[in-house]
Protein backbone atom coordinates (compact mmCIF):
# COMPACT_ATOMS: atom_id res chain seq x y z
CA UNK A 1 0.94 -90.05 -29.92
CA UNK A 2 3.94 -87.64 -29.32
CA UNK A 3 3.72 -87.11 -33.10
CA UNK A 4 0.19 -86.14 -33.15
CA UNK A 5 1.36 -84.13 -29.48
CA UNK A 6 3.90 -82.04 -31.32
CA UNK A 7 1.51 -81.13 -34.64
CA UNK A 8 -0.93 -80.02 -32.13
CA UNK A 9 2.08 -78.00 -30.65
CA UNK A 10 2.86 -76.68 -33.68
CA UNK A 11 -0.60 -75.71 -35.56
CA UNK A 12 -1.58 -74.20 -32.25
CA UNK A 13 1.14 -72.18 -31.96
CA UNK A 14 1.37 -70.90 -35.40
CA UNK A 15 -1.99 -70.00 -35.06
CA UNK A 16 -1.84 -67.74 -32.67
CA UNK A 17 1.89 -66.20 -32.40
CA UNK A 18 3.94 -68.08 -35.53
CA UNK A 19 1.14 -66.48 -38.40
CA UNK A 20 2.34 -62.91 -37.09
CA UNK A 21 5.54 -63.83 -36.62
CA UNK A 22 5.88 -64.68 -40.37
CA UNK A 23 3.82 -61.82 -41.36
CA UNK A 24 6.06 -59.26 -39.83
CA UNK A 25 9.14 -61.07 -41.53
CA UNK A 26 7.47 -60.64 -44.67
CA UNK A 27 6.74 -57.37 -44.47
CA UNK A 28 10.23 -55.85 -43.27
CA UNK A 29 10.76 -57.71 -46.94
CA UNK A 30 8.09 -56.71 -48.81
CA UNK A 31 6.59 -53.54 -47.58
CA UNK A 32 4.25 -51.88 -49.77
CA UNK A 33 3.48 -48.12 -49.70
CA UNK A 34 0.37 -46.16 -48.93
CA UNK A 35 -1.08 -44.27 -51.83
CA UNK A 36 -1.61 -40.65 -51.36
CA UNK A 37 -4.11 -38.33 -53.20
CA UNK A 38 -5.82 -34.94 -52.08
CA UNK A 39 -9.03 -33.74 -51.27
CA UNK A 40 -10.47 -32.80 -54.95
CA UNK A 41 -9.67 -36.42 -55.89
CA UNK A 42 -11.77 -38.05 -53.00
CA UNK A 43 -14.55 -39.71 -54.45
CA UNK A 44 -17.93 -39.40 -54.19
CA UNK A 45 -18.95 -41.17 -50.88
CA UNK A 46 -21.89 -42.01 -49.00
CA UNK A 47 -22.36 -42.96 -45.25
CA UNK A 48 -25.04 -46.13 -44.82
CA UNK A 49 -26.00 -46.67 -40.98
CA UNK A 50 -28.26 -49.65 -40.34
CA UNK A 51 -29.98 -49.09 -36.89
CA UNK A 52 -32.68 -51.31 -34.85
CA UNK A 53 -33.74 -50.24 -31.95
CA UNK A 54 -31.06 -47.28 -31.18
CA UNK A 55 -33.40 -44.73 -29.16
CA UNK A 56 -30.54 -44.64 -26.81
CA UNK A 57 -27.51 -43.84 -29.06
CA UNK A 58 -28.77 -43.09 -32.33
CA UNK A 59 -28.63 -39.39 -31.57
CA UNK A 60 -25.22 -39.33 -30.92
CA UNK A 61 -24.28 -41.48 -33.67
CA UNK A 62 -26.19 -39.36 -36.21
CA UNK A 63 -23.98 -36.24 -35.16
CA UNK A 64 -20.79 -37.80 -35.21
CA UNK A 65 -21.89 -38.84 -38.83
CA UNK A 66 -22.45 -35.17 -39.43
CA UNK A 67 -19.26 -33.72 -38.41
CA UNK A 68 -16.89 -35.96 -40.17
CA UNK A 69 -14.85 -34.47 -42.32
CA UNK A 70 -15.34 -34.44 -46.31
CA UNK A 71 -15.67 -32.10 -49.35
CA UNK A 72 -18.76 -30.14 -49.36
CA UNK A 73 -20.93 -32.19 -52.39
CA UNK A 74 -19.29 -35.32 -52.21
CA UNK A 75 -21.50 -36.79 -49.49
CA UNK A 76 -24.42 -38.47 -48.51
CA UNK A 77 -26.11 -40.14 -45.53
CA UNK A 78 -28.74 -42.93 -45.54
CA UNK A 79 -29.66 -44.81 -42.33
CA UNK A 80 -31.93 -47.45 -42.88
CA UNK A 81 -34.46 -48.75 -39.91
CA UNK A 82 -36.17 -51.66 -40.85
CA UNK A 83 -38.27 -52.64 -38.01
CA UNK A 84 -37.19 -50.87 -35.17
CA UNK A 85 -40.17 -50.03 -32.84
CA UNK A 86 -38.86 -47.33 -30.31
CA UNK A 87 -38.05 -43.46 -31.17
CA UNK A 88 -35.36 -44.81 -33.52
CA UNK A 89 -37.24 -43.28 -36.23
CA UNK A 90 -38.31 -40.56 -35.07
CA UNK A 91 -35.19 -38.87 -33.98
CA UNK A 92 -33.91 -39.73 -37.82
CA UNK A 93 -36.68 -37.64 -39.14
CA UNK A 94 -35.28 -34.72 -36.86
CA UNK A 95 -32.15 -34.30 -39.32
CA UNK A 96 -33.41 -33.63 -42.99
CA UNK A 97 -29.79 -34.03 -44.38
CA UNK A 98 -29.78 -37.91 -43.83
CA UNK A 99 -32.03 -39.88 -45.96
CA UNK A 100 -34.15 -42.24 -43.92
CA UNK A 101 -35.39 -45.84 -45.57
CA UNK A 102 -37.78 -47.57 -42.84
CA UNK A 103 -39.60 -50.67 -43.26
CA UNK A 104 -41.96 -52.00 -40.39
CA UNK A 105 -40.92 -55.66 -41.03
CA UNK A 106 -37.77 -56.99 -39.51
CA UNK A 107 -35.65 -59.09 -41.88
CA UNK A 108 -32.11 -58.54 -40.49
CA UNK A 109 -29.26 -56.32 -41.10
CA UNK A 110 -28.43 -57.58 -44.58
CA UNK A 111 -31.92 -57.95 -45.71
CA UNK A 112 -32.31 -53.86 -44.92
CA UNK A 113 -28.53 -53.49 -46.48
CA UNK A 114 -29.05 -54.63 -49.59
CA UNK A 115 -32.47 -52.34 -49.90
CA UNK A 116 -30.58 -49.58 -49.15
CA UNK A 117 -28.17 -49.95 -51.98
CA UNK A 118 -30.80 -49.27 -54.14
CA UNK A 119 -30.49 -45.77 -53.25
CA UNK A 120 -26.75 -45.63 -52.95
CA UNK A 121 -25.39 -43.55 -56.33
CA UNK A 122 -21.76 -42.63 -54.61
CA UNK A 123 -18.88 -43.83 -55.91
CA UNK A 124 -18.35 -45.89 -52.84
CA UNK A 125 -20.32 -47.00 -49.74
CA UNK A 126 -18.94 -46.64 -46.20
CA UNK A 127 -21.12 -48.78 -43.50
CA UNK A 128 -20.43 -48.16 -40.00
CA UNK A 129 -22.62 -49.61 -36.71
CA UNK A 130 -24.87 -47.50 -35.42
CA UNK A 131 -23.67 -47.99 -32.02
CA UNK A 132 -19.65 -46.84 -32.85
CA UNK A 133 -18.43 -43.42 -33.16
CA UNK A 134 -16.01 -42.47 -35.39
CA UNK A 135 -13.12 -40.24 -35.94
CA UNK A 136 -13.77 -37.38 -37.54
CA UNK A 137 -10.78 -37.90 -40.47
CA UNK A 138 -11.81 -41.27 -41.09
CA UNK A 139 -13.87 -40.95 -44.37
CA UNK A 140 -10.91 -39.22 -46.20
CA UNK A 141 -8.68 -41.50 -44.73
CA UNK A 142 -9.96 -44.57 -46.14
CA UNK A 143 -11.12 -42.58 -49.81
CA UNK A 144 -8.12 -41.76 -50.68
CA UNK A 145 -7.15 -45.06 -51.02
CA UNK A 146 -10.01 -46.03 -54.35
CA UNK A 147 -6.95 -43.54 -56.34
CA UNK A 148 -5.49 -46.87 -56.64
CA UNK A 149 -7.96 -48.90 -59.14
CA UNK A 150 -6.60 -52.42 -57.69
CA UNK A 151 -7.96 -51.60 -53.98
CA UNK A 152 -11.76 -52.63 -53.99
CA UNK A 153 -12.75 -51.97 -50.31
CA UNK A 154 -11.37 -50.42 -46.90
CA UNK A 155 -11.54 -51.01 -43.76
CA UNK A 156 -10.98 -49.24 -40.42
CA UNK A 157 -10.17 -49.94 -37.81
CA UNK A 158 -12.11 -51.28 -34.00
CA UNK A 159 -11.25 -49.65 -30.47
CA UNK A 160 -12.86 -50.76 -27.88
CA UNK A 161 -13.01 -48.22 -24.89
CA UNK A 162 -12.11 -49.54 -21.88
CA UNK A 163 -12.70 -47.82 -18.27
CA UNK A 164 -10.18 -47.92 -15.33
CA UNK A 165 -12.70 -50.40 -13.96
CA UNK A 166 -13.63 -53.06 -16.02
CA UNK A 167 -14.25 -56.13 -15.88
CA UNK A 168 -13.28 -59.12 -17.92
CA UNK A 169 -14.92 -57.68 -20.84
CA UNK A 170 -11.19 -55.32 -20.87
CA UNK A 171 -9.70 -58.23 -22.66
CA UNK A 172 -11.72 -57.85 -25.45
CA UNK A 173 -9.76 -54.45 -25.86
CA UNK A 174 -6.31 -56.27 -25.22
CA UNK A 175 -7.26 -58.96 -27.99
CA UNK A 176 -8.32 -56.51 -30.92
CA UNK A 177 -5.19 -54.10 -30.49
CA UNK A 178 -3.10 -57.53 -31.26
CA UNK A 179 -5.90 -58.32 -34.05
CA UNK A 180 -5.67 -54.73 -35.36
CA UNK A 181 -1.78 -55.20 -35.68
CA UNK A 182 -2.10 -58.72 -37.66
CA UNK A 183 -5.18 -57.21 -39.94
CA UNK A 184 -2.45 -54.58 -40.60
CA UNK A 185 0.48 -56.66 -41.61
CA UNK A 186 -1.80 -58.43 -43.45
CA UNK A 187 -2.94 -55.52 -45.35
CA UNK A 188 0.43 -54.05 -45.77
CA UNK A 189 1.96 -57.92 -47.29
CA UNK A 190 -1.17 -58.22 -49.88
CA UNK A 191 -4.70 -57.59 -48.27
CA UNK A 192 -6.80 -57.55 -45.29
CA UNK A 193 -8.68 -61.03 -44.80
CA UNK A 194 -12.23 -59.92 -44.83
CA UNK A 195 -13.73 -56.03 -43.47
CA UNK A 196 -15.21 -55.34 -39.50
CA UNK A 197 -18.86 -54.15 -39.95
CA UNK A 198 -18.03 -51.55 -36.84
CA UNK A 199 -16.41 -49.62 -40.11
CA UNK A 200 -15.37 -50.73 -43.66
CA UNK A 201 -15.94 -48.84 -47.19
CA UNK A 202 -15.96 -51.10 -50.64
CA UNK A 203 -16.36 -49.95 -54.43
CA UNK A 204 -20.09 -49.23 -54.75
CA UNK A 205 -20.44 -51.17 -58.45
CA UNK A 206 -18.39 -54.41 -56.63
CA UNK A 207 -21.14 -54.91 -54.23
CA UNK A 208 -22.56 -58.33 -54.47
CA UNK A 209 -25.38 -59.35 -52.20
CA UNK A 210 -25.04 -62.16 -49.84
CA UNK A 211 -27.34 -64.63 -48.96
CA UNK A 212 -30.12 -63.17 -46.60
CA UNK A 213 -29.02 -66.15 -43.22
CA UNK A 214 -25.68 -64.78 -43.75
CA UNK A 215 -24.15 -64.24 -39.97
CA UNK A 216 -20.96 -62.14 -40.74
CA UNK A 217 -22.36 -60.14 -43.84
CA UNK A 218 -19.57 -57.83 -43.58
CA UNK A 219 -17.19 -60.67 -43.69
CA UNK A 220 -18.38 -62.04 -46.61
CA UNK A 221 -19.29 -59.19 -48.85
CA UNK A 222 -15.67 -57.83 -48.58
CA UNK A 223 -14.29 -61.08 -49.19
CA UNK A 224 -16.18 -61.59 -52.40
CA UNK A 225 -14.69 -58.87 -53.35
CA UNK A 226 -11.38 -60.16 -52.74
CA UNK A 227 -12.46 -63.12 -54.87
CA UNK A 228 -12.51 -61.12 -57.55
CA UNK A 229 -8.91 -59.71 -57.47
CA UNK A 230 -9.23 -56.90 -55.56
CA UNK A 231 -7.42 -56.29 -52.61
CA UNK A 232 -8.55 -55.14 -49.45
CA UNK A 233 -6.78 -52.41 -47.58
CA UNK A 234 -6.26 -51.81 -43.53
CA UNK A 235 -6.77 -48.05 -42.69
CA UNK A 236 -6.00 -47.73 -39.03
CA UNK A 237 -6.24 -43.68 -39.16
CA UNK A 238 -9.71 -44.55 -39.63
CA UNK A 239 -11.50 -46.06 -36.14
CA UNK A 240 -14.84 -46.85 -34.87
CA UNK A 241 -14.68 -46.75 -31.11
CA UNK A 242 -17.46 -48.68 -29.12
CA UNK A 243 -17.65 -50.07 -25.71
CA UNK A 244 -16.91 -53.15 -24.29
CA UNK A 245 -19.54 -55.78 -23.89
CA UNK A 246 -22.00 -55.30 -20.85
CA UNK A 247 -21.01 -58.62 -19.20
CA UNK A 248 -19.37 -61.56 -20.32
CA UNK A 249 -22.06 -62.88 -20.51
CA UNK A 250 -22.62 -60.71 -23.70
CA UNK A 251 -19.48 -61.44 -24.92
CA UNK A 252 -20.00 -64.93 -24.99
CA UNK A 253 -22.96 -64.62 -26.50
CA UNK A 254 -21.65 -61.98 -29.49
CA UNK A 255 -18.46 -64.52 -29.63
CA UNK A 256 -20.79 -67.75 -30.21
CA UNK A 257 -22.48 -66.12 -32.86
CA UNK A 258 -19.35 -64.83 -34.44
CA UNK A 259 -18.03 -68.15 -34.32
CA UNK A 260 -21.36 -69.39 -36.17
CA UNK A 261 -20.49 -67.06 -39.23
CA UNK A 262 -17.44 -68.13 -38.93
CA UNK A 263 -17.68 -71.97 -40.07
CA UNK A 264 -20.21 -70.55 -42.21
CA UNK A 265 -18.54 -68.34 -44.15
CA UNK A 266 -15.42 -71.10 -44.59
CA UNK A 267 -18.10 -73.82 -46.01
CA UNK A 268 -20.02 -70.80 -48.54
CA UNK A 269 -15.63 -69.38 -48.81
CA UNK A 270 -14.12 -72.87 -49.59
CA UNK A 271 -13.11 -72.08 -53.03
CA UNK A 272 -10.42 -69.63 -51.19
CA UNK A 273 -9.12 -72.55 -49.57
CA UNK A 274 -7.85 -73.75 -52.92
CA UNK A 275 -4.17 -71.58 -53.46
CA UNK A 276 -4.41 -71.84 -57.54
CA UNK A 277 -5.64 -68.42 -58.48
CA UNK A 278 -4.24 -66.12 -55.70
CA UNK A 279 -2.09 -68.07 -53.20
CA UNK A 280 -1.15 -65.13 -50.71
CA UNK A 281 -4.87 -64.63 -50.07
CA UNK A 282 -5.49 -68.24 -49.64
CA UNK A 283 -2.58 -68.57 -47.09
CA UNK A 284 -3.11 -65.16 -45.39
CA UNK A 285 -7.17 -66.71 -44.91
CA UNK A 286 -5.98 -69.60 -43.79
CA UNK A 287 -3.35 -68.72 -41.35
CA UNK A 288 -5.62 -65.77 -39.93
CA UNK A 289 -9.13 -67.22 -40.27
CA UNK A 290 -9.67 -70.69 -40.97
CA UNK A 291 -7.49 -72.23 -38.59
CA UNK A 292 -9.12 -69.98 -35.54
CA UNK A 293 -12.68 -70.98 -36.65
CA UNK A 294 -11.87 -74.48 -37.50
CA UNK A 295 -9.47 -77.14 -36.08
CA UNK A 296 -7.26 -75.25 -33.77
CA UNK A 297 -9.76 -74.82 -30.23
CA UNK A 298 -9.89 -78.19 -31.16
CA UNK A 299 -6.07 -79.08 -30.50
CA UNK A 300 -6.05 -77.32 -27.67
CA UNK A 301 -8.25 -79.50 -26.01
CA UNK A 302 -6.14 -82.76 -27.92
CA UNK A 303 -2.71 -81.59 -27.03
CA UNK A 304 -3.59 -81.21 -23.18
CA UNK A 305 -5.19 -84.86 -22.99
CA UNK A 306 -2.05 -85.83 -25.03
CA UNK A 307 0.39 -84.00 -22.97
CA UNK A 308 -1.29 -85.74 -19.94
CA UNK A 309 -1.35 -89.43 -21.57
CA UNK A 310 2.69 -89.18 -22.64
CA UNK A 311 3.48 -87.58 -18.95
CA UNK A 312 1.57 -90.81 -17.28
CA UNK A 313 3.69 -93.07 -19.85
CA UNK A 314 6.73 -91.88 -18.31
CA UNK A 315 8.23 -89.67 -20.18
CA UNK A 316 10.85 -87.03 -20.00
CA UNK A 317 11.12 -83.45 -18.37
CA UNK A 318 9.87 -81.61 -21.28
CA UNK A 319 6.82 -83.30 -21.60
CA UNK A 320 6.28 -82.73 -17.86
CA UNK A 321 7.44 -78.86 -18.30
CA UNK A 322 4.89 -78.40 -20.67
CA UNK A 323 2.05 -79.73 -18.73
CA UNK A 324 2.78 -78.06 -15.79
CA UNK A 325 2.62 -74.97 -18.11
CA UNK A 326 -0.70 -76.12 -19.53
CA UNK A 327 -2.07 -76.63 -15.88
CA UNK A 328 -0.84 -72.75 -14.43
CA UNK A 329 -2.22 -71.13 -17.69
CA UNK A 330 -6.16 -72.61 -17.42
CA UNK A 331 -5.38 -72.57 -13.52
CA UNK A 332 -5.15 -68.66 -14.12
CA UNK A 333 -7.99 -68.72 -16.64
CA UNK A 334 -10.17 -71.06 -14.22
CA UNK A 335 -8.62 -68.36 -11.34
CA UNK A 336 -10.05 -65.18 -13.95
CA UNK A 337 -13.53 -66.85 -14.21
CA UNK A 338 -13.82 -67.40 -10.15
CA UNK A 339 -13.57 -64.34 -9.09
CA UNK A 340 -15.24 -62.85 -12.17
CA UNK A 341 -17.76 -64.04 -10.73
CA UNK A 342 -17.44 -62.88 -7.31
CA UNK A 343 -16.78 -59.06 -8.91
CA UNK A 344 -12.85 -59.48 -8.41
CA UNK A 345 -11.08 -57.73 -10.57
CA UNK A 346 -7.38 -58.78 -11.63
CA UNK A 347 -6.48 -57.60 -15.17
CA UNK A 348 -3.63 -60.03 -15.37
CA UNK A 349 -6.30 -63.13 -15.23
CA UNK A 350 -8.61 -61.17 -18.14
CA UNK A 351 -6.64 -62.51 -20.85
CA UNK A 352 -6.12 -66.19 -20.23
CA UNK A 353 -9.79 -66.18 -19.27
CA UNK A 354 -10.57 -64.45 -22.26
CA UNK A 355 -8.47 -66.58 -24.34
CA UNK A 356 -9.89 -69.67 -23.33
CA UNK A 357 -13.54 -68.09 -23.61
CA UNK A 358 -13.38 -67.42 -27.03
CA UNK A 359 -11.56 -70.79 -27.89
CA UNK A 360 -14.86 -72.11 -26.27
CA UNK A 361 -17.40 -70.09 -28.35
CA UNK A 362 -15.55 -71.50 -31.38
CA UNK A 363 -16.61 -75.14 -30.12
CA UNK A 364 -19.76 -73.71 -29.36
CA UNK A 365 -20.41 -71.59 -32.43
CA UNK A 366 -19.40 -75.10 -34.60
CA UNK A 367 -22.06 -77.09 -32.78
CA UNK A 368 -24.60 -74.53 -33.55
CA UNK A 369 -24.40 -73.92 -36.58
CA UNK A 370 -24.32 -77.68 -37.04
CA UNK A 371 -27.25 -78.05 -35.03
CA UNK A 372 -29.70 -74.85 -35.68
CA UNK A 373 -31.11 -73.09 -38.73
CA UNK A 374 -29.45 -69.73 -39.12
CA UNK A 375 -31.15 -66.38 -39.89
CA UNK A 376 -29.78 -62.88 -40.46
CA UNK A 377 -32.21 -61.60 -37.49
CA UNK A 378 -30.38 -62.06 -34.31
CA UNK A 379 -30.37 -60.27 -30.68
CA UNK A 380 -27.59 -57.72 -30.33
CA UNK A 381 -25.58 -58.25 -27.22
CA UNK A 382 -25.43 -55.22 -24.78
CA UNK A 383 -23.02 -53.23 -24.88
CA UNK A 384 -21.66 -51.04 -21.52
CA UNK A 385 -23.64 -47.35 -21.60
């Protein structure tokens, strides 16, 4: 048992603070540079929003998509609308430089994704949520990148704005500043392990549609990509910033969902789990991906039952250390969801809470996609106004 206890240990820990420990070893060994090229060698680009529903942001987001920077010619918008039902539409229409593709039946994101690439005749595609804004250098910032013919998508980076007063949704922010860091290590060592739909660009003639029930499409189309040899770059001068979940009860529901795609895209991904043809990938997916969506919420749960089983058998002062460390950190997260509830706010209780939350929705996510059929159309959690 005190085998299986220190495995646990181990996996768990390497998961979540060994993988970037390594990574940032690696790097200070092999650190590759950025290539650099100027504005006449951009290529041509265009801008794909898919929006459902967005009466109360789309507006904003379409002018933020008109003032980002890029050369004169080079650039093209298309926001496609597929059955949205409110004034989405309509307030799209108001902006004749943006080319608007609307179908009244809803098929999901993907299904209306890979209509609109029909249209797309750019050079590369950048898609970006309707519901993020972005920085205004960000579209040169990742295009400069395609100069080098080995890089076959980009990706930005998330922010998630957080307010003086928030609640436990604020760890969300804490968590993707660390995940931002990793995706960039990862990035810098060989390539980023799969693209955020809040902002990510790819090679136009390397897009390959996914299946239609797929739950992270942006996940997996910039992974098969990365099948195919081509590395995928970090670009963290490019952002999308959005807001922080309404509730946590949001969150949890976004995270469960998330956690859905996730098993699914490591059963449709498994050939990556073989290191033969590219082992850095395969280990970089592992470490940063597979392990989160797979075993390692598991071994949390194992390696506190253990630690409490060896502690009973009388053992020595570590094993008792380590439980009592156990007990104060899901005391604090236990602490963080209690008065949560009550509309107490202490930051320092957001991110064992959150932690523990999203370890959860893995468990969660597993058993659902186990247990349900999946389909690309899904409800989008609220997000704070």
């Amino acid at each position: 048992m005190t085998i299986i206890f220190w495995i646990s240990l181990l996996i768990i820990f390497y998961t979540y603070i060994g993988y970037g420990m390594v990574l940032y070893v690696l790097i200070k060994i092999f650190r590759r540079s950025k290539p650099l090229v100027q504005d006449l060698e951009l290529p041509t680009l265009t801008v794909m929003v898919a929006a459902y529903n967005e009466e109360d942001f789309i507006r904003k987001k379409i002018e933020n998509t008109l003032q980002l920077e890029y050369p004169s010619g080079k650039i093209r918008y298309i926001f496609v609308t597929d059955g949205s039902t409110d004034r989405t539409v309509d307030i799209i229409k108001e902006y004749p430089s943006i080319q608007l593709l609307h179908s009244d039946g809803r098929t999901g994101k993907i299904a209306a994704v890979h209509r609109a690439m029909q249209y797309v005749e750019t050079e590369v595609v950048v898609f970006t949520d309707a519901n993020t804004l972005l920085n205004t250098s960000a579209l040169p910032k990742m295009a400069r990148h395609y100069a080098d013919k080995k890089i076959g998508a980009v990706s930005g980076e998330k922010r998630v704005e957080i307010s003086e007063t928030a609640d436990a949704t604020a760890a969300e922010g804490f968590y993707w500043k660390y995940e931002s860091k990793l995706k960039m290590w990862d990035s810098i060592l060989y390539s980023l392990v799969g693209a955020a739909g809040e902002l990510f660009s790819i090679r136009t003639d390397l897009y390959q549609p996914v299946p239609s029930n797929s739950l992270l499409d942006d996940f997996m189309i910039s992974m098969r990509i990365a099948e195919k040899g081509y590395r995928i770059l970090y670009e963290p001068e490019a952002y999308a910033m959005e807001k922080s979940s309404a509730s946590i009860t949001e969150e949890l529901k976004r995270k469960v969902r998330i956690s859905a795609g996730g098993i699914q895209s490591v059963i449709w991904l498994r050939s990556m789990l073989l290191p033969f043809k590219n082992p850095v990938l395969t280990w970089e997916y592992i470490s940063h991906r597979v392990l989160r969506w797979t075993i390692t919420p598991f071994l949390l749960l194992l390696a506190f039952v253990l630690n409490i089983w060896i502690v009973v058998s009388g053992a020595s002062f570590l094993y008792v250390f380590l439980l009592v460390c156990q007990v104060i950190f899901y005391g604090l997260a236990v602490t963080g969801w209690v008065l949560e509830s009550r509309e107490i706010r202490i930051k320092i209780l957001f991110i064992p809470y959150y932690f523990c939350l999203m370890n959860y929705a893995v468990i969660a996510g597993i058993i659902r996609y186990m247990s349900t059929t999946q389909t690309g159309v899904w409800e989008k959690a609220k997000r704070k106004m």
